[in-house]
ModelCIF file with pLDDT and N, C-alpha, C, O atoms, coordinates in Angstrom:
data_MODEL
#
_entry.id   MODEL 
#
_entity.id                         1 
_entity.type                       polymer 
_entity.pdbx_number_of_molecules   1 
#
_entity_poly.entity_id                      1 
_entity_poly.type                           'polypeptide(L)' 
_entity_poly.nstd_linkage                   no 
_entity_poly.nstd_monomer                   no 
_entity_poly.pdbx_seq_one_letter_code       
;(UNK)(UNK)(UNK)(UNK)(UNK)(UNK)(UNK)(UNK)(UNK)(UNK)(UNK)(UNK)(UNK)(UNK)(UNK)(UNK)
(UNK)(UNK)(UNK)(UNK)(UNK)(UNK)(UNK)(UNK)(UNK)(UNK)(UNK)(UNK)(UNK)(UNK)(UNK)(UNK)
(UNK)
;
_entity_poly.pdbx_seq_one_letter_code_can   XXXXXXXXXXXXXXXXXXXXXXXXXXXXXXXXX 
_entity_poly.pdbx_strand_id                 A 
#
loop_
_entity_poly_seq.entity_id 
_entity_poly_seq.num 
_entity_poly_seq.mon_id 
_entity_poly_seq.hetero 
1 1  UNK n 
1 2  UNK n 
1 3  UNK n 
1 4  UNK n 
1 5  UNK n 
1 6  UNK n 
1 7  UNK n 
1 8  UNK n 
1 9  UNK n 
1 10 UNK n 
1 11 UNK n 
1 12 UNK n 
1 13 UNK n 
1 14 UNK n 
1 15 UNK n 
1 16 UNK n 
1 17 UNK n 
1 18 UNK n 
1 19 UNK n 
1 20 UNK n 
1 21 UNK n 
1 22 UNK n 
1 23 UNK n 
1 24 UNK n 
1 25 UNK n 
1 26 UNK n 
1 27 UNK n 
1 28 UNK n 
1 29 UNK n 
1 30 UNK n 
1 31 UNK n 
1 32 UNK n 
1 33 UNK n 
#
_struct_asym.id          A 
_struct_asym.entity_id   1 
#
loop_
_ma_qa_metric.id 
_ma_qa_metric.mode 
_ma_qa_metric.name 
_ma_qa_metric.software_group_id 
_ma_qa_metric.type 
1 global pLDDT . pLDDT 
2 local  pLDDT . pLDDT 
#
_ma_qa_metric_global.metric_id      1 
_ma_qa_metric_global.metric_value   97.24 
_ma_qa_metric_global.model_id       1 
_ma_qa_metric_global.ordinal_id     1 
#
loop_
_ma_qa_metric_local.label_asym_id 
_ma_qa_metric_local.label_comp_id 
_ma_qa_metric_local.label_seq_id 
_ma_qa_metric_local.metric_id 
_ma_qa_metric_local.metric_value 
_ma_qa_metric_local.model_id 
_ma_qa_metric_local.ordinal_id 
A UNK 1  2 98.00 1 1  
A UNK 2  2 98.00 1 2  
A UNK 3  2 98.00 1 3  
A UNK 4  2 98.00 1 4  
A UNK 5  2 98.00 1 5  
A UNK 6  2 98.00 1 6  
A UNK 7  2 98.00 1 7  
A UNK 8  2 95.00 1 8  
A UNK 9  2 89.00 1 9  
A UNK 10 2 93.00 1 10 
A UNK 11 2 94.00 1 11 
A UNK 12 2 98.00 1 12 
A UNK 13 2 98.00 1 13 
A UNK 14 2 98.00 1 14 
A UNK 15 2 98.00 1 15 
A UNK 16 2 98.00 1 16 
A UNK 17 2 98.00 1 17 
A UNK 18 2 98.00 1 18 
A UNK 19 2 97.00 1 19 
A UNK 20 2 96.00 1 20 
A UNK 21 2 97.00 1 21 
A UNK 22 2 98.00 1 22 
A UNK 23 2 98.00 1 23 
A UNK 24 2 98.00 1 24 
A UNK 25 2 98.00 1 25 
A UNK 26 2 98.00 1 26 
A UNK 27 2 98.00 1 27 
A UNK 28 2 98.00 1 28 
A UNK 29 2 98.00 1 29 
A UNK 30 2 98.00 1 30 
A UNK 31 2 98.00 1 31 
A UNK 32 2 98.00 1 32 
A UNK 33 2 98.00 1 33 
#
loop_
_atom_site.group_PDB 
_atom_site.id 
_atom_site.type_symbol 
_atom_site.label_atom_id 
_atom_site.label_alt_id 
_atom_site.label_comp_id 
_atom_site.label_asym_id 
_atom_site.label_entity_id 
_atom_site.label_seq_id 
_atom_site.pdbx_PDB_ins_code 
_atom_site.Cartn_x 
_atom_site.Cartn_y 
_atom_site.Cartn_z 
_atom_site.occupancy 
_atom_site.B_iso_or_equiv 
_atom_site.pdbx_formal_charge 
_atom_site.auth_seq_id 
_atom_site.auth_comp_id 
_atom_site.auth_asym_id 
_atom_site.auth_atom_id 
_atom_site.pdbx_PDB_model_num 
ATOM 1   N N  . UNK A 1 1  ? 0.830  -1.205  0.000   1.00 98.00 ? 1  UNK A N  1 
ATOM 2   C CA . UNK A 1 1  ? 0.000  0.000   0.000   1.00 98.00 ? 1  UNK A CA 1 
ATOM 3   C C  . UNK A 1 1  ? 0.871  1.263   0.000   1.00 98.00 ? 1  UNK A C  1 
ATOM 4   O O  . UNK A 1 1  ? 0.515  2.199   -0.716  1.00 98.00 ? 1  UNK A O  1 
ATOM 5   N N  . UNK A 1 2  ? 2.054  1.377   0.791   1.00 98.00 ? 2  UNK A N  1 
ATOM 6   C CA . UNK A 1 2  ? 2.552  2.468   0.853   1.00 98.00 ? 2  UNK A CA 1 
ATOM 7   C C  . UNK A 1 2  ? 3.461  2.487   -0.168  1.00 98.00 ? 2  UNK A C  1 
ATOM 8   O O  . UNK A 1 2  ? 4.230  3.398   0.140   1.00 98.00 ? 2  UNK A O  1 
ATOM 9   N N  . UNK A 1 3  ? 3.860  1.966   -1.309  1.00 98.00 ? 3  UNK A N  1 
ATOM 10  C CA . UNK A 1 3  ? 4.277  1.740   -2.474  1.00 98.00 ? 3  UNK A CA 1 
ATOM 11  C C  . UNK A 1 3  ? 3.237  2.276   -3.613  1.00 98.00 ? 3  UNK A C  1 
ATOM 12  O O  . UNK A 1 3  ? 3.631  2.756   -4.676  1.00 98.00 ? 3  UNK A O  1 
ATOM 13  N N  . UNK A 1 4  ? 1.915  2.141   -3.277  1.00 98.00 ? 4  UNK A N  1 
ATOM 14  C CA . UNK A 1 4  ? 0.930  2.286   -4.481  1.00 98.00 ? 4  UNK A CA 1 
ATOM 15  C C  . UNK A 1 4  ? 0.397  3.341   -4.174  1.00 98.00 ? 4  UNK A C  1 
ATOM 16  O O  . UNK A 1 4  ? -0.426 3.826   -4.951  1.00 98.00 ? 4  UNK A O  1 
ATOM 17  N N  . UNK A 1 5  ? 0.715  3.992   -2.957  1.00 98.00 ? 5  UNK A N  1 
ATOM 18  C CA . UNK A 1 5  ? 0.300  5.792   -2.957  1.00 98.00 ? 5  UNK A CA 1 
ATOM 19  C C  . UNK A 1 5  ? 1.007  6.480   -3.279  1.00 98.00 ? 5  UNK A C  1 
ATOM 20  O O  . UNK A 1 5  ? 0.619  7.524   -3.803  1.00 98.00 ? 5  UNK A O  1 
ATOM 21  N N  . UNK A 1 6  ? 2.331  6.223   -3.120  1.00 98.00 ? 6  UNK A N  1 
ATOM 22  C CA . UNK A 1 6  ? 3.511  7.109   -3.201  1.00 98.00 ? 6  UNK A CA 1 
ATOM 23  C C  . UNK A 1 6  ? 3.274  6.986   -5.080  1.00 98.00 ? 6  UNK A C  1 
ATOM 24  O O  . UNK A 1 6  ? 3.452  8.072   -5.633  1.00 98.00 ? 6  UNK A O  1 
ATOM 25  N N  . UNK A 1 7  ? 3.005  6.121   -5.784  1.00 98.00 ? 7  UNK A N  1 
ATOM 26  C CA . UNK A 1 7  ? 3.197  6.107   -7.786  1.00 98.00 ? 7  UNK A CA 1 
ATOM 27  C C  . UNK A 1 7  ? 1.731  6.290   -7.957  1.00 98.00 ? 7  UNK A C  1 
ATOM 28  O O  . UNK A 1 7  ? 1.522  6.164   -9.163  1.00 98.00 ? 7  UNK A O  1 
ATOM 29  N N  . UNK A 1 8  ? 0.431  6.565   -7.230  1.00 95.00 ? 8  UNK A N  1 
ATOM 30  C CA . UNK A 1 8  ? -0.584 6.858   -7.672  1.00 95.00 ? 8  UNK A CA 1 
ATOM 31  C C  . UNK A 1 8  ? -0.086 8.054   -8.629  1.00 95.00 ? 8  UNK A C  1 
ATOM 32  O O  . UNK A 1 8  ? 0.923  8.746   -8.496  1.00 95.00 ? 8  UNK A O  1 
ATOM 33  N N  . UNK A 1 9  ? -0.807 8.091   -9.358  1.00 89.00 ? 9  UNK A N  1 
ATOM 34  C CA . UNK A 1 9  ? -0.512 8.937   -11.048 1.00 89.00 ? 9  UNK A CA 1 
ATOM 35  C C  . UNK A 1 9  ? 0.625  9.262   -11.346 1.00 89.00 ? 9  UNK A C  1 
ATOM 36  O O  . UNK A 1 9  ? 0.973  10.416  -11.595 1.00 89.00 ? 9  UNK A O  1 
ATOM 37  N N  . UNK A 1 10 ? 1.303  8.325   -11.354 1.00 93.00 ? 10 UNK A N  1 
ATOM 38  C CA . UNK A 1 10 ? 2.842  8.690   -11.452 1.00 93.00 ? 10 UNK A CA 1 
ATOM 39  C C  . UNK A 1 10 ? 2.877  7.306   -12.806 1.00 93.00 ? 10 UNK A C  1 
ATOM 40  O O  . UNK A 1 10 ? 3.823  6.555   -12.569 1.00 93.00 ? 10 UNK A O  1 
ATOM 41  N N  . UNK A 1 11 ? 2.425  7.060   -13.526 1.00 94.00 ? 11 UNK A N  1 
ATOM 42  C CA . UNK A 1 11 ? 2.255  5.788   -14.706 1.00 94.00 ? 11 UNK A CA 1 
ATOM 43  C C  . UNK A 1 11 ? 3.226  5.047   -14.376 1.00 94.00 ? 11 UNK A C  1 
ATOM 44  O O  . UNK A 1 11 ? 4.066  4.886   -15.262 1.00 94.00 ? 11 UNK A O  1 
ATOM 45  N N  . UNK A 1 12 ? 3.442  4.429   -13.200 1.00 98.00 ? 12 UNK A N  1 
ATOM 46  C CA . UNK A 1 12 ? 4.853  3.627   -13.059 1.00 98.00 ? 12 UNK A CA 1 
ATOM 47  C C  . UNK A 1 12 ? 4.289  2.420   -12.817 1.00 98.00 ? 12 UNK A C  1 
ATOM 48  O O  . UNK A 1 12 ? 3.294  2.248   -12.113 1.00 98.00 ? 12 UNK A O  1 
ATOM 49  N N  . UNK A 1 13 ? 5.257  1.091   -13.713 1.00 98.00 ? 13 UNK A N  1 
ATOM 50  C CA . UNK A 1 13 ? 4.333  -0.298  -13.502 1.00 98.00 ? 13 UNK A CA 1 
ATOM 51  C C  . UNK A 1 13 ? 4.225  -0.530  -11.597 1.00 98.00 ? 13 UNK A C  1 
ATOM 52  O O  . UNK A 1 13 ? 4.825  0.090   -10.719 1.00 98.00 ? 13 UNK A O  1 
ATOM 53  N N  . UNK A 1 14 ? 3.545  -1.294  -11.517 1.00 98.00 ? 14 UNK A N  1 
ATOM 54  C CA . UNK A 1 14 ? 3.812  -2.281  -9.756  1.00 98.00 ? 14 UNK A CA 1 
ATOM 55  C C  . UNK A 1 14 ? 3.511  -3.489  -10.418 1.00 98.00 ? 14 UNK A C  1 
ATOM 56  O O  . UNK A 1 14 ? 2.695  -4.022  -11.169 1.00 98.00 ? 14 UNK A O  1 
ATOM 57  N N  . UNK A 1 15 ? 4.782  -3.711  -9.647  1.00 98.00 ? 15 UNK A N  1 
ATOM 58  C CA . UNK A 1 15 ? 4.433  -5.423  -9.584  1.00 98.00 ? 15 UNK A CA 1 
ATOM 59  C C  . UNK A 1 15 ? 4.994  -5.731  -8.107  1.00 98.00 ? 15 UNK A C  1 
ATOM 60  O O  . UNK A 1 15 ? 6.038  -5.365  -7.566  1.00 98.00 ? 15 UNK A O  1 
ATOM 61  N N  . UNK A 1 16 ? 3.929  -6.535  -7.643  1.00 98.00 ? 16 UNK A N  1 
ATOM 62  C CA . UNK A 1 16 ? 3.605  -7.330  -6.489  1.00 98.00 ? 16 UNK A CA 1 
ATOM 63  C C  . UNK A 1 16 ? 4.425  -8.591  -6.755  1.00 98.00 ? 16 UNK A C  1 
ATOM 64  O O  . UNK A 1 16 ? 4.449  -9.212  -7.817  1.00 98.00 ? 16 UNK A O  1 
ATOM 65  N N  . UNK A 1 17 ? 5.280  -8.960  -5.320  1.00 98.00 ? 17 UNK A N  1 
ATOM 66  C CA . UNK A 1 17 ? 5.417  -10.815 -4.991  1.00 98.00 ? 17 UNK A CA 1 
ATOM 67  C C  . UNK A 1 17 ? 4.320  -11.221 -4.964  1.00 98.00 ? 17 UNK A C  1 
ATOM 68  O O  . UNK A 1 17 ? 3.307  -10.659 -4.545  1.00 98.00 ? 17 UNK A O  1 
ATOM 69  N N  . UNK A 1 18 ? 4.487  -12.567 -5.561  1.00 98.00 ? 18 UNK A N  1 
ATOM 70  C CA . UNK A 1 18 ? 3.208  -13.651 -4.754  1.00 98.00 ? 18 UNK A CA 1 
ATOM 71  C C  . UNK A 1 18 ? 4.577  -14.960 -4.791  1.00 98.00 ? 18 UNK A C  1 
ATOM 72  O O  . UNK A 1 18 ? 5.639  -15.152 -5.383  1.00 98.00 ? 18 UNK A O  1 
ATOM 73  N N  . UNK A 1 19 ? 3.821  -15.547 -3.873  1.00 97.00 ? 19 UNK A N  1 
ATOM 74  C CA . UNK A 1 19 ? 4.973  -16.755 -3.316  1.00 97.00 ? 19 UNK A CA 1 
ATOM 75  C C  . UNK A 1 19 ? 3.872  -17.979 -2.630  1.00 97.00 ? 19 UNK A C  1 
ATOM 76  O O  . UNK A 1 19 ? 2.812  -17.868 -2.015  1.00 97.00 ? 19 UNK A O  1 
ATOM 77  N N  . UNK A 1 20 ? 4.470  -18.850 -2.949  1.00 96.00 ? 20 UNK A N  1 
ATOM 78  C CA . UNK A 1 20 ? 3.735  -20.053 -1.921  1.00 96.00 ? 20 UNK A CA 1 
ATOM 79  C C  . UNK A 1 20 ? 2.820  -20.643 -2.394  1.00 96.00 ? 20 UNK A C  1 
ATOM 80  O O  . UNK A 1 20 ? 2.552  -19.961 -3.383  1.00 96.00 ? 20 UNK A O  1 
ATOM 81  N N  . UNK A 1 21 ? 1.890  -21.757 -2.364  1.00 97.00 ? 21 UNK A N  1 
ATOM 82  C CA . UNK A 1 21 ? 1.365  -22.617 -2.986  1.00 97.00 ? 21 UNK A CA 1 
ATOM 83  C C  . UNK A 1 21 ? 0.006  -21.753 -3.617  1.00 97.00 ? 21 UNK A C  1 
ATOM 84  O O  . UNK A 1 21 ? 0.099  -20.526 -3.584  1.00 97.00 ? 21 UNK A O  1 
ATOM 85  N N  . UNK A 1 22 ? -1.086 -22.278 -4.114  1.00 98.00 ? 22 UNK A N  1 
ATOM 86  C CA . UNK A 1 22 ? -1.656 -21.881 -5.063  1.00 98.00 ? 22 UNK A CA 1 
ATOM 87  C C  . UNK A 1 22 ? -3.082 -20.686 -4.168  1.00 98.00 ? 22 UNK A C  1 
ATOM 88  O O  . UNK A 1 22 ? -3.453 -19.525 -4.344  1.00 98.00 ? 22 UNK A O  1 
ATOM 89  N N  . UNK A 1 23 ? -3.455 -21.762 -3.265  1.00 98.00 ? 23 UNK A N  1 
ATOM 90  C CA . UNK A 1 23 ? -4.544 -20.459 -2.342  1.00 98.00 ? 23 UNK A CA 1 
ATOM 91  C C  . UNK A 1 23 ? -3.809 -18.934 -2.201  1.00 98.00 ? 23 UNK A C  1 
ATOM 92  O O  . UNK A 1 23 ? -4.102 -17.844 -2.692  1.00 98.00 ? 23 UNK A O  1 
ATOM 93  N N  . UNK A 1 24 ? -2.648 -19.399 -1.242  1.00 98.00 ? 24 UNK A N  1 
ATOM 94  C CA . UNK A 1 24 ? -1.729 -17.975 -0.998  1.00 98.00 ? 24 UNK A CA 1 
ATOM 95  C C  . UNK A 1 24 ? -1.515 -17.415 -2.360  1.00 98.00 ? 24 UNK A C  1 
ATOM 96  O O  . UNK A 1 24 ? -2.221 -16.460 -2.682  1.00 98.00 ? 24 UNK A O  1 
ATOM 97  N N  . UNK A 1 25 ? -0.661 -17.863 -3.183  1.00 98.00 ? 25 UNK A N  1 
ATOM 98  C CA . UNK A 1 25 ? -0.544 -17.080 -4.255  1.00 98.00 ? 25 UNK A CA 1 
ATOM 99  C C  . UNK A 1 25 ? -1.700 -16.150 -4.789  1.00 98.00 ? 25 UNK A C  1 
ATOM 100 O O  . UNK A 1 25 ? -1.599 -14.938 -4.979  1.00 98.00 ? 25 UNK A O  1 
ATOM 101 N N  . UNK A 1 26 ? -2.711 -16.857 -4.978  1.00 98.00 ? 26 UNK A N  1 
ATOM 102 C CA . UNK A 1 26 ? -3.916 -16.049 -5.496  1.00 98.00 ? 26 UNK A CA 1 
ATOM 103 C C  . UNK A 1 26 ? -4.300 -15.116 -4.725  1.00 98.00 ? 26 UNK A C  1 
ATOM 104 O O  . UNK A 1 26 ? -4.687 -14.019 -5.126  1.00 98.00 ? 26 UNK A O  1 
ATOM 105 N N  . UNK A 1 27 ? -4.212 -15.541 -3.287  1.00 98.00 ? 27 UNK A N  1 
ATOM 106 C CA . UNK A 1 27 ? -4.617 -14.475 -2.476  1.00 98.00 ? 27 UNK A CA 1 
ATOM 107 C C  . UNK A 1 27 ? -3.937 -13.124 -2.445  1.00 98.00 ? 27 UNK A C  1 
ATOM 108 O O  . UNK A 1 27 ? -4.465 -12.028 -2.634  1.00 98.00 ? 27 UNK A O  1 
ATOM 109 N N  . UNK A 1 28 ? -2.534 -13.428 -2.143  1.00 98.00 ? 28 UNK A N  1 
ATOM 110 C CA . UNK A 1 28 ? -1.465 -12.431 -2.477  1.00 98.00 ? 28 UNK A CA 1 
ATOM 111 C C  . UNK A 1 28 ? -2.161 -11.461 -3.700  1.00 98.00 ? 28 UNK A C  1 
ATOM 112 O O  . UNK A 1 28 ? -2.545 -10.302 -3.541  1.00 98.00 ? 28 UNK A O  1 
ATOM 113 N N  . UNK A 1 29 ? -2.226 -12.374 -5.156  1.00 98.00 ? 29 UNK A N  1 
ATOM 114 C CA . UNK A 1 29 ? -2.743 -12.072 -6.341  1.00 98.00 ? 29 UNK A CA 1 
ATOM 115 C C  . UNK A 1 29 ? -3.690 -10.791 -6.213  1.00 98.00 ? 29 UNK A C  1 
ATOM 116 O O  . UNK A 1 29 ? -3.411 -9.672  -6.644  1.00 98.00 ? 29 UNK A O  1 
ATOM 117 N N  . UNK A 1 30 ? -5.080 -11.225 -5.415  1.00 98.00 ? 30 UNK A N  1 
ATOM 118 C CA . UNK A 1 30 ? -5.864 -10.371 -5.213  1.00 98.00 ? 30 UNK A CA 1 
ATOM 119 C C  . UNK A 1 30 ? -5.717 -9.176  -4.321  1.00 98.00 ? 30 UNK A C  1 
ATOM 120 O O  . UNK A 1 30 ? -6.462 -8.206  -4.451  1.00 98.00 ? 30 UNK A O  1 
ATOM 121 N N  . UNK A 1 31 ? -4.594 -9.237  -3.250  1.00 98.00 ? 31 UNK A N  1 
ATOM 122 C CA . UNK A 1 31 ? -5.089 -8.022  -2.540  1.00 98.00 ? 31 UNK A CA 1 
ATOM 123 C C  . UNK A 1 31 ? -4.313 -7.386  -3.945  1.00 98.00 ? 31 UNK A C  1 
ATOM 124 O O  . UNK A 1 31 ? -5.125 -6.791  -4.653  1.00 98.00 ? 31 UNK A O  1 
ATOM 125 N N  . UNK A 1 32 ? -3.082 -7.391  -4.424  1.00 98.00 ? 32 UNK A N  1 
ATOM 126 C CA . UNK A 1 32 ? -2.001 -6.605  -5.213  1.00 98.00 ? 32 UNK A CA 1 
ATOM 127 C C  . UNK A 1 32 ? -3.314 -5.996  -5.994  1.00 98.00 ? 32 UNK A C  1 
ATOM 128 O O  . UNK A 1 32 ? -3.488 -4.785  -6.127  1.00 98.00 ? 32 UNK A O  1 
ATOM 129 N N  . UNK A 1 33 ? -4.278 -7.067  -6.527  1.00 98.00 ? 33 UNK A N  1 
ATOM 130 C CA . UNK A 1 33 ? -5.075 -6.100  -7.390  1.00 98.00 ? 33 UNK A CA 1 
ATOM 131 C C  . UNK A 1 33 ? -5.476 -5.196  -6.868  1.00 98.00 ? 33 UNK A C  1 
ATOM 132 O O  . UNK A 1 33 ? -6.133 -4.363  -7.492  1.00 98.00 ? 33 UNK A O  1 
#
């Protein structure tokens, strides 16, 4: 979060980790969205 306020309108990619088997991953997946 404090990564994705600081580039709010700033057009800079994010990319999020996700790590760990497939629930976690997705989960990870979704908050990043």
């Amino acid at each position: 979060r404090a990564a994705a306020e600081v580039a709010d309108g700033r057009d800079a990619l994010l990319i999020a980790g996700a790590v760990g088997r497939t629930e976690q991953a997705v989960k990870e997946a979704r908050i990043a969205r």
